[in-house]
C-alpha atoms as a PDB file:
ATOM      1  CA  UNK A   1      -6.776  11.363   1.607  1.00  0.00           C
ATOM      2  CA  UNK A   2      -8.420   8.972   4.329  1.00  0.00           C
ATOM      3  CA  UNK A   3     -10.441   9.729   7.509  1.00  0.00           C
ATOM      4  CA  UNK A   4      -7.908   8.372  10.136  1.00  0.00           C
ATOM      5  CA  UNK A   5      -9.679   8.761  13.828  1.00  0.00           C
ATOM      6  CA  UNK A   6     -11.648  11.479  12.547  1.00  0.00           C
ATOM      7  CA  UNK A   7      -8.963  13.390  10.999  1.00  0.00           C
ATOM      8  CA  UNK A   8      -8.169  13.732   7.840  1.00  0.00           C
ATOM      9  CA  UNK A   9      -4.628  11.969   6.771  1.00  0.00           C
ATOM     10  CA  UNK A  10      -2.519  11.744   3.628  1.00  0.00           C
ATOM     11  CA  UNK A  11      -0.835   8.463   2.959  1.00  0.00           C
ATOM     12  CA  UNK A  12       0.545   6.690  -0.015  1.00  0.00           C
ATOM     13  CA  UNK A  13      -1.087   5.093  -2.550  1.00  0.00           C
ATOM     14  CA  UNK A  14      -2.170   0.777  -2.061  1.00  0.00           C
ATOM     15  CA  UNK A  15      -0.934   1.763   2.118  1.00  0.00           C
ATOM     16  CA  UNK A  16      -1.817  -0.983   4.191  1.00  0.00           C
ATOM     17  CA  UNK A  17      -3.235  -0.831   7.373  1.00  0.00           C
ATOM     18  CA  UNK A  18      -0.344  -2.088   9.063  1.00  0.00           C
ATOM     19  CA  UNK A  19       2.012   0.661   6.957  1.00  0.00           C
ATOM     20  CA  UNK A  20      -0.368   3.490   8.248  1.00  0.00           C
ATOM     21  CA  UNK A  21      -0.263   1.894  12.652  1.00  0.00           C
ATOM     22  CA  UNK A  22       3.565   1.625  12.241  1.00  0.00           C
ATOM     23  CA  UNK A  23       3.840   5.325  10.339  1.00  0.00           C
ATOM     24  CA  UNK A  24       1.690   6.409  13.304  1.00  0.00           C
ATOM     25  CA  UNK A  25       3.451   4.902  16.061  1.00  0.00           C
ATOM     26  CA  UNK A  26       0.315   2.961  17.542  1.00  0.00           C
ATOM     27  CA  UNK A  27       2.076   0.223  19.694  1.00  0.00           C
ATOM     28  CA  UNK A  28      -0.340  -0.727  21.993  1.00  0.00           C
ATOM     29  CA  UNK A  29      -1.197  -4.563  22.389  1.00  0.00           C
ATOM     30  CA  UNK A  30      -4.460  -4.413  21.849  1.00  0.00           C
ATOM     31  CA  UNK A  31      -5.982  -2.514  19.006  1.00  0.00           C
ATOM     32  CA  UNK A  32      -9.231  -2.745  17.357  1.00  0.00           C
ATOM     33  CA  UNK A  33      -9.211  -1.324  13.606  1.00  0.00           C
ATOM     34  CA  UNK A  34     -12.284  -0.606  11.815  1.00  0.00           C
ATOM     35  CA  UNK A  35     -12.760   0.537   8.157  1.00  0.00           C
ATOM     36  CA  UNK A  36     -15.691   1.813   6.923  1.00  0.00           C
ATOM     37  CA  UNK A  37     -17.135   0.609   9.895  1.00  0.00           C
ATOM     38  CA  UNK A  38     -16.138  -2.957   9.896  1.00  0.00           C
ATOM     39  CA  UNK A  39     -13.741  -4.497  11.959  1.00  0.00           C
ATOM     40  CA  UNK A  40     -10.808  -5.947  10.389  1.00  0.00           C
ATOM     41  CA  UNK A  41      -9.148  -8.644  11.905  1.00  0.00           C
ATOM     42  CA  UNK A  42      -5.166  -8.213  12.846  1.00  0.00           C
ATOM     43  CA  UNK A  43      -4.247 -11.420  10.542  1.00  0.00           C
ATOM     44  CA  UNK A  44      -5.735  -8.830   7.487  1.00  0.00           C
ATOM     45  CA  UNK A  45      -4.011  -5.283   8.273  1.00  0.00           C
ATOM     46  CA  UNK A  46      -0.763  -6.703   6.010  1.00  0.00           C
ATOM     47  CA  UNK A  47      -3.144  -7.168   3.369  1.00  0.00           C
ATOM     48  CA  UNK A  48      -5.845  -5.036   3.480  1.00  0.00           C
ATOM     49  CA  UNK A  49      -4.886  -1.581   1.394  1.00  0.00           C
ATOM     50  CA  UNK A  50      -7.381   1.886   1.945  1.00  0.00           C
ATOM     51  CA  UNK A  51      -8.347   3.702  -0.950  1.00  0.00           C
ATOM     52  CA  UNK A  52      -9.412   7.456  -1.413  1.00  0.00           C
ATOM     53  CA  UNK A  53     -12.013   8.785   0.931  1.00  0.00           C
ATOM     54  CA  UNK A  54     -11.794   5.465   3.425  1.00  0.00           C
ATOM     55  CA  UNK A  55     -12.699   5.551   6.851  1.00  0.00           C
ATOM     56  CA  UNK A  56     -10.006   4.306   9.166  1.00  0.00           C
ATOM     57  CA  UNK A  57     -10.427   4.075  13.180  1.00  0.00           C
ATOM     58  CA  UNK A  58      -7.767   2.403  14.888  1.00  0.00           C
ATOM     59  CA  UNK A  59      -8.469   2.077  18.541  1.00  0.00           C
ATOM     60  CA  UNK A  60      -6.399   1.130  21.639  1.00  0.00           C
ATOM     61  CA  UNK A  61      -8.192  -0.967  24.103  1.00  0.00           C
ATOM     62  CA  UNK A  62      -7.008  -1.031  28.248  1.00  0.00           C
ATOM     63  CA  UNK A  63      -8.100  -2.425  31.170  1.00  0.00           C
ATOM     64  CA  UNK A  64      -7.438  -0.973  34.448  1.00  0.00           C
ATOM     65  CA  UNK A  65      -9.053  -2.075  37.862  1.00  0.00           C
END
């Protein structure tokens, strides 16, 4: 289990950032991901795997005027 957005979420073991925004749809352009507080750059979700107790925030950013 992982803290995803302040929830708590099951995913599979070694998940990748990227597998957990596709499983959970978030398809807005601009996102901002954090784990554990640090922002991890886009070029790094494929790579970057959560463990056990992790804190993942995945945030959608907009602009209107």
């Amino acid at each position: 289990m992982i803290i995803l957005n302040n929830d708590l979420y099951k995913c599979k073991d070694n998940a990748t950032i990227q597998t957990i925004i596709e499983d959970n749809n978030f398809v807005f352009k601009l996102l901002v991901v954090k784990l554990n507080g640090e922002v991890i750059e886009d070029y790094l979700w494929q790579q970057t795997t959560v463990n056990e107790g992790d804190d993942l925030q995945v945030i959608h950013l907009f602009g209107g005027g």
